[in-house]
C-alpha atoms as a PDB file:
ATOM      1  CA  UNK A   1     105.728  85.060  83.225  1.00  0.00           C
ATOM      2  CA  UNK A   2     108.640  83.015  84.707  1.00  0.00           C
ATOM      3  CA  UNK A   3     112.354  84.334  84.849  1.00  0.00           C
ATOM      4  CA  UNK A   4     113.003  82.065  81.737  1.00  0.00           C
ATOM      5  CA  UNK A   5     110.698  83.528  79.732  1.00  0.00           C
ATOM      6  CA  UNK A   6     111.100  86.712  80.898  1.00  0.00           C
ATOM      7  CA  UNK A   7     115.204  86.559  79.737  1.00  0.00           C
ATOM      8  CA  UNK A   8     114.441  85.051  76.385  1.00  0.00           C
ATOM      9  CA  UNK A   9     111.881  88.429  75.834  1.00  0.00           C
ATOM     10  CA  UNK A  10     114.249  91.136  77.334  1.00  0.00           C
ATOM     11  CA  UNK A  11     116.946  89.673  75.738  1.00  0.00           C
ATOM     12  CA  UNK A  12     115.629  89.675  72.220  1.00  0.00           C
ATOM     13  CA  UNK A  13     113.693  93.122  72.915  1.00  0.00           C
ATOM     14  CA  UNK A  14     117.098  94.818  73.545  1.00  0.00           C
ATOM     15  CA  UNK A  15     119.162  93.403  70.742  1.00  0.00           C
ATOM     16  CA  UNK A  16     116.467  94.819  68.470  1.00  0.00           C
ATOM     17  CA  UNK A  17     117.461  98.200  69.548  1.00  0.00           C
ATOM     18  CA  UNK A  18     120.103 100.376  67.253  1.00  0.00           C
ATOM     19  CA  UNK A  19     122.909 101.618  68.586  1.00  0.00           C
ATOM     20  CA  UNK A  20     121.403 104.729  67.954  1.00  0.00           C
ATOM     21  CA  UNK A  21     118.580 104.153  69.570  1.00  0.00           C
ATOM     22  CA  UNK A  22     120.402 102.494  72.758  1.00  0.00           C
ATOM     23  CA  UNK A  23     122.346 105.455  73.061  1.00  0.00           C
ATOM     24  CA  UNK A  24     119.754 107.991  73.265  1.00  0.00           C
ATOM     25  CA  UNK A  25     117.934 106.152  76.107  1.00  0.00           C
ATOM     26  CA  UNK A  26     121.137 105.544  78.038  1.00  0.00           C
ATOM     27  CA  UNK A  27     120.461 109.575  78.026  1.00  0.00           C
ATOM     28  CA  UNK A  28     117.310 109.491  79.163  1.00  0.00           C
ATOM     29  CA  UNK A  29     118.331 107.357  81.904  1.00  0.00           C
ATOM     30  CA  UNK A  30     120.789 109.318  82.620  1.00  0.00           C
ATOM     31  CA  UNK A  31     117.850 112.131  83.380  1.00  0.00           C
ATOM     32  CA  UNK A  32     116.292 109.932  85.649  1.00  0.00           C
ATOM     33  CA  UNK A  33     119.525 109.056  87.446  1.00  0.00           C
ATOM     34  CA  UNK A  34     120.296 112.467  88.351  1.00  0.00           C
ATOM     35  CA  UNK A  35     117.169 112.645  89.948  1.00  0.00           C
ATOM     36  CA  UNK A  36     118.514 110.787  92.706  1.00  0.00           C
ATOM     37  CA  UNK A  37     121.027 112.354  95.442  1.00  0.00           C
ATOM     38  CA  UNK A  38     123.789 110.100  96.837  1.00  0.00           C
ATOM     39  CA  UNK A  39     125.395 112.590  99.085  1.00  0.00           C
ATOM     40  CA  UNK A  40     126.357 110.109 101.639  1.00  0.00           C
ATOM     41  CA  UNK A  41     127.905 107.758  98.857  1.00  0.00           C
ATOM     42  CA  UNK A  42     131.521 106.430  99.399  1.00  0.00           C
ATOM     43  CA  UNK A  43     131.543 103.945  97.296  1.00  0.00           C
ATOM     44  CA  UNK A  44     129.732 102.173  93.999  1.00  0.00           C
ATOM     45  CA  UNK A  45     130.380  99.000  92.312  1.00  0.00           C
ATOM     46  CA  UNK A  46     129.397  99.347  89.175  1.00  0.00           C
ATOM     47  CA  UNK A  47     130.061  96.561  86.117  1.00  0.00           C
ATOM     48  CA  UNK A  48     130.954  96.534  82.626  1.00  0.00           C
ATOM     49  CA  UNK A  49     128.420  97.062  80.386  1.00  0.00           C
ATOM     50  CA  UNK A  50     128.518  93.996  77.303  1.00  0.00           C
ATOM     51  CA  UNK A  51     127.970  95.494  73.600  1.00  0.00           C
ATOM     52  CA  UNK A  52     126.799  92.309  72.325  1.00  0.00           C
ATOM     53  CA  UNK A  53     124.113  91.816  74.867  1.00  0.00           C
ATOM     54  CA  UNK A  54     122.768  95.205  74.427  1.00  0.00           C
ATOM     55  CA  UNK A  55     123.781  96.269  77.841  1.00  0.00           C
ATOM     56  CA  UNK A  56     123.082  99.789  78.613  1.00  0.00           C
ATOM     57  CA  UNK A  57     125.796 101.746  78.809  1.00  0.00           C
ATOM     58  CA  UNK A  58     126.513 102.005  82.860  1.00  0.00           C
ATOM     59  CA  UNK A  59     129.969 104.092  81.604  1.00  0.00           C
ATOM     60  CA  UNK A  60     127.738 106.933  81.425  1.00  0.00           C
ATOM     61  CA  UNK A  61     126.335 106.519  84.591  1.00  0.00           C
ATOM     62  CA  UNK A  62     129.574 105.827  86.526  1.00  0.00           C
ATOM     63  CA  UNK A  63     131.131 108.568  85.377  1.00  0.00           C
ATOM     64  CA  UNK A  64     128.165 110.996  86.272  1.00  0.00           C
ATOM     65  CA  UNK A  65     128.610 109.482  89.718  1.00  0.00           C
ATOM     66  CA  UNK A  66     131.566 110.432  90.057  1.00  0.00           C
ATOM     67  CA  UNK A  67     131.540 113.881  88.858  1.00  0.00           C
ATOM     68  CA  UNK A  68     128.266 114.635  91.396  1.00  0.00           C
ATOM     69  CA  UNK A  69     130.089 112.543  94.305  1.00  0.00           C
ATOM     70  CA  UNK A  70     133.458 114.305  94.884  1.00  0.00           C
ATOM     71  CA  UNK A  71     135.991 111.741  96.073  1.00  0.00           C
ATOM     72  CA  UNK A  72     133.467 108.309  95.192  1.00  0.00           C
ATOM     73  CA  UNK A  73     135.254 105.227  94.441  1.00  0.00           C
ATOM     74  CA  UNK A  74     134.496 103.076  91.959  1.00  0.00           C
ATOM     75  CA  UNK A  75     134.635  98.898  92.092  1.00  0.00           C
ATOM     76  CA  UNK A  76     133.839  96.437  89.702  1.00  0.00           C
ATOM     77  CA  UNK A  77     132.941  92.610  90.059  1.00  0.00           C
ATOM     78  CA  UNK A  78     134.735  89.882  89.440  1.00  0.00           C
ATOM     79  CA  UNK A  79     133.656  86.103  89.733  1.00  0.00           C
ATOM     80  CA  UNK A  80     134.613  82.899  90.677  1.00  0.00           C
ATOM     81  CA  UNK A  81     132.611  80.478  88.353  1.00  0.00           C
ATOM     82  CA  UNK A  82     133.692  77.663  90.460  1.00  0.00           C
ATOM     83  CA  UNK A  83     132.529  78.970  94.011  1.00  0.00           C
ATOM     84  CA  UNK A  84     129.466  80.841  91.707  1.00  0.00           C
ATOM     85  CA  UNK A  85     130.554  83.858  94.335  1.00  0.00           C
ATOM     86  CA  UNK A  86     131.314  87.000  93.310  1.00  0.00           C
ATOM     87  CA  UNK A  87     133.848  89.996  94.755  1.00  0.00           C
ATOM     88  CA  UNK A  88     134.020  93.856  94.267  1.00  0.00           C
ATOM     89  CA  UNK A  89     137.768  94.922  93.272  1.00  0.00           C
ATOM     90  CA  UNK A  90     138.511  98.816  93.885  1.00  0.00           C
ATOM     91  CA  UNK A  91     139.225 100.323  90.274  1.00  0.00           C
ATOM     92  CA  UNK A  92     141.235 103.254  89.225  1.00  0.00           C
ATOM     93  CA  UNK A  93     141.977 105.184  85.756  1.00  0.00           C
ATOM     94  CA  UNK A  94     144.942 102.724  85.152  1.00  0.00           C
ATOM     95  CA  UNK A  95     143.134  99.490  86.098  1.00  0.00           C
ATOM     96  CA  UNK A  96     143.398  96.983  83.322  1.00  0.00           C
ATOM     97  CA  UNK A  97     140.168  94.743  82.894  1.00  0.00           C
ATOM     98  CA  UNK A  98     140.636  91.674  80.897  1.00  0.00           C
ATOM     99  CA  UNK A  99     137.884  89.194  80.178  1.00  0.00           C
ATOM    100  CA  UNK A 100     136.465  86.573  81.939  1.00  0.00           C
ATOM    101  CA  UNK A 101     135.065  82.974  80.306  1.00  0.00           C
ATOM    102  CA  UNK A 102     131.304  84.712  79.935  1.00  0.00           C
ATOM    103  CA  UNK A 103     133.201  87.144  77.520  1.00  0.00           C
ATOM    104  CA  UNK A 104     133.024  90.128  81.001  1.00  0.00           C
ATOM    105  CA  UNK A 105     135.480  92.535  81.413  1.00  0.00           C
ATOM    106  CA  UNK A 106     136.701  92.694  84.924  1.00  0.00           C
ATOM    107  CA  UNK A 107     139.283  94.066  87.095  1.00  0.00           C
ATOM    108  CA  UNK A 108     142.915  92.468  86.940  1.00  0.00           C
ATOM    109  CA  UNK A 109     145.435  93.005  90.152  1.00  0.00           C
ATOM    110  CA  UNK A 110     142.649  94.884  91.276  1.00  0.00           C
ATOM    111  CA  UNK A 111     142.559  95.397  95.810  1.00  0.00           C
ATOM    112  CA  UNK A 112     138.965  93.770  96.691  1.00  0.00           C
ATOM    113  CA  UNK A 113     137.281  95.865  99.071  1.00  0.00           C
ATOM    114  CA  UNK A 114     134.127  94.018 101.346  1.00  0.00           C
ATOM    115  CA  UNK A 115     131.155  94.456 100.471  1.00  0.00           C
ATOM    116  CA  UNK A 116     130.066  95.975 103.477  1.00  0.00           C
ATOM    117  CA  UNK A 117     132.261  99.446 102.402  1.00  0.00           C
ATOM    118  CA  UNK A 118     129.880  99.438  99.421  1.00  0.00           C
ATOM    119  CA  UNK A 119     127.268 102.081  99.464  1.00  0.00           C
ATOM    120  CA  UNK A 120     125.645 101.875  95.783  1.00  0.00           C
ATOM    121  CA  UNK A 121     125.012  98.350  93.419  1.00  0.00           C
ATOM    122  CA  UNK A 122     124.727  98.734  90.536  1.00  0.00           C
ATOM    123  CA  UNK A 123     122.757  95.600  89.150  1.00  0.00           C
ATOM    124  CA  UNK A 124     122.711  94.345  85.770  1.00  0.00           C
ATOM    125  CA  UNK A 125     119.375  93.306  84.760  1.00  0.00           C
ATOM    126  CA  UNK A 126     117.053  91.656  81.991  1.00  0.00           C
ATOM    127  CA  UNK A 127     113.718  92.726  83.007  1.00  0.00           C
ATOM    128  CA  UNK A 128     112.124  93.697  86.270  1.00  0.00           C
ATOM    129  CA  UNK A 129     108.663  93.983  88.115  1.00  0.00           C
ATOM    130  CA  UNK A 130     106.452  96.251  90.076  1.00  0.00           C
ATOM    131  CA  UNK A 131     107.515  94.905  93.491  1.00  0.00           C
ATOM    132  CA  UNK A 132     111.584  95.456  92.388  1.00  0.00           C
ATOM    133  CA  UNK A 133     112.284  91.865  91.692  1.00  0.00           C
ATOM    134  CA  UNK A 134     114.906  91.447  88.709  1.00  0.00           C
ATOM    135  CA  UNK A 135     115.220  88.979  86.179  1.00  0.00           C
ATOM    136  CA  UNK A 136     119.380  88.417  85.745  1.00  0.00           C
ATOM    137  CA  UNK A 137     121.135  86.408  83.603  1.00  0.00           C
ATOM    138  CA  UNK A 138     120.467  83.301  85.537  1.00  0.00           C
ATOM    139  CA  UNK A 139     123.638  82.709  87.789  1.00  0.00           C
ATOM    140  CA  UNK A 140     122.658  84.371  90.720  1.00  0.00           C
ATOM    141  CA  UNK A 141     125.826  86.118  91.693  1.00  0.00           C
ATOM    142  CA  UNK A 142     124.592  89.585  91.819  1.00  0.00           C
ATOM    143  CA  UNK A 143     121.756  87.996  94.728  1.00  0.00           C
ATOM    144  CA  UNK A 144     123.974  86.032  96.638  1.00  0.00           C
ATOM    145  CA  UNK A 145     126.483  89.089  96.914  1.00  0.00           C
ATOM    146  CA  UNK A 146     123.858  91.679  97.728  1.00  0.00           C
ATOM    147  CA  UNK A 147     122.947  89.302 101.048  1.00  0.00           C
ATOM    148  CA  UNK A 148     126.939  90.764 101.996  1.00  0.00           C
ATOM    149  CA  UNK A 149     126.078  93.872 101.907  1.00  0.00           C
ATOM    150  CA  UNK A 150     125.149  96.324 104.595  1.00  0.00           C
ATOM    151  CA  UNK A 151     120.998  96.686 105.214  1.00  0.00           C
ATOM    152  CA  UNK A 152     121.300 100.064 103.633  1.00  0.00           C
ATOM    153  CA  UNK A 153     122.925  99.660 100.537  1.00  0.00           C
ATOM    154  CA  UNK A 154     121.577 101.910  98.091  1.00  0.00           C
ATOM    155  CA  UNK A 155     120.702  98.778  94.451  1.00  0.00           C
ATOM    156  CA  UNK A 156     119.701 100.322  91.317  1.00  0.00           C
ATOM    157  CA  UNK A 157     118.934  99.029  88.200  1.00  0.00           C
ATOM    158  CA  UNK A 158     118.876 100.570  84.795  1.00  0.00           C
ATOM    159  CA  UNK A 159     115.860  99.043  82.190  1.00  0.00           C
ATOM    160  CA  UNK A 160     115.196 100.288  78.814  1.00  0.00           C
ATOM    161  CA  UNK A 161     111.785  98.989  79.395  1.00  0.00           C
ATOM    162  CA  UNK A 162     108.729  99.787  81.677  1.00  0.00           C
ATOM    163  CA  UNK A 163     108.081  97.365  84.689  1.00  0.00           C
ATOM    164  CA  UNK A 164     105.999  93.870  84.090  1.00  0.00           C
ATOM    165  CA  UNK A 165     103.168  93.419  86.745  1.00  0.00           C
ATOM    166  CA  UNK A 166     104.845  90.321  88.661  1.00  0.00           C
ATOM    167  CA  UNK A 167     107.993  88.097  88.312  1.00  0.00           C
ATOM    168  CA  UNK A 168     105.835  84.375  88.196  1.00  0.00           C
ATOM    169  CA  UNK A 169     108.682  82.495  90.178  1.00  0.00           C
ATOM    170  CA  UNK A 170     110.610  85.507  92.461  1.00  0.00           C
ATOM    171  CA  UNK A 171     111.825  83.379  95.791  1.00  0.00           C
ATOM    172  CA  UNK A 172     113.305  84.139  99.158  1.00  0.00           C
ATOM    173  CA  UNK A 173     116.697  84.104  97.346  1.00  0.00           C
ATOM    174  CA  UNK A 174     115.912  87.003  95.172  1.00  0.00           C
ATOM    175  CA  UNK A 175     117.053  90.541  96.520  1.00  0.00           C
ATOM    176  CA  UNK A 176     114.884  93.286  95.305  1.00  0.00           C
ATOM    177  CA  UNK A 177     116.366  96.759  93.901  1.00  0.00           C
ATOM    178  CA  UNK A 178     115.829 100.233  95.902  1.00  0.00           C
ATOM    179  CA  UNK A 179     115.414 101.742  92.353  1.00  0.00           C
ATOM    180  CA  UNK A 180     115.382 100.530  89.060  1.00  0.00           C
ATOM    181  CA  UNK A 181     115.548 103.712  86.223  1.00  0.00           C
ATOM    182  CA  UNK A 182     113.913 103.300  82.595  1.00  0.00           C
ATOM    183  CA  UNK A 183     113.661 106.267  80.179  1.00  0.00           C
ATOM    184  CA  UNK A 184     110.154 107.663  81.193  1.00  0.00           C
ATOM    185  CA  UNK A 185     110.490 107.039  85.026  1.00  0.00           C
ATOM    186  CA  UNK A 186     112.253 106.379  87.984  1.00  0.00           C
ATOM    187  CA  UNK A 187     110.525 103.134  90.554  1.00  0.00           C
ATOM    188  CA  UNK A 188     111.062 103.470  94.284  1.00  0.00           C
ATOM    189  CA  UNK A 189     110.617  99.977  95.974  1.00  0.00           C
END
């Protein structure tokens, strides 16, 4: 299936899950996530999970982080819609997020740190594949800031749902995850 089709799917198939439901497979993913060590980790940027898109809930996740990684940082992203680049602005317990025109909470007054210092993505996702290509939500940010990034930055995505065999129309532009975590089982690319 193509990434269109593939976002229409995903996107229905997670607003048909409860809250209840959603909430005890954030804690199964949260199993799977502690799985992996990140001893080296300085930083993350995480994001902002959106209740009305079904997001999983990457507060739950962040915060583990952050308890296992003693001194980690934590950024968040914040976009320019009219350069279609994003940024990763250093966040603290009194940050103030305020949201942006796609209805995203981000960072306000926020000091942006370069994406090099990153050392775990987070990556919001829709669905993914076997080879650890992601469909997003079509805007490519998330892609073109990854290609900033140091070789070994750790990218992990979070899926309520099992891998599809093969995104139809991945490209060269597409950056594929190091993990992506579902309920049942963690994927290594």
């Amino acid at each position: 299936m193509t990434k269109k089709e593939l976002r229409k799917i995903y996107r229905d198939k997670r607003l048909q899950l409860s809250p209840s439901e959603r909430s005890k497979l954030d804690d199964l993913l949260l199993i799977q996530l502690q799985r992996l060590a990140f001893d080296e980790a300085h930083l993350v940027l995480s994001y902002w999970p959106i209740e009305k898109l079904g997001e999983m809930n990457t507060h739950v996740y962040t915060r583990y982080l952050e308890h296992a990684i003693p001194g980690l940082q934590v950024a968040f992203p914040q976009i320019d819609a009219a350069t279609s680049e994003m940024k990763a602005l250093l966040t603290d317990d009194d940050t103030e997020f305020v949201e942006n025109q796609y209805g995203i909470p981000e960072p306000v007054d926020a000091h942006e740190v370069d994406a090099t210092e990153i050392d775990i993505v987070l990556v919001p996702l829709l669905a993914f594949d076997e080879q650890g290509y992601r469909v997003g939500y079509g805007k490519g940010y998330y892609d073109r800031f990854l290609t900033k990034c140091r070789e070994d930055v750790i990218t992990v995505g979070f899926s309520y749902f099992e891998a599809i065999d093969k995104i139809e129309d991945a490209n060269q532009y597409d950056v594929p995850l190091n993990y992506c975590i579902t309920p049942g089982k963690l994927y290594e690319f």
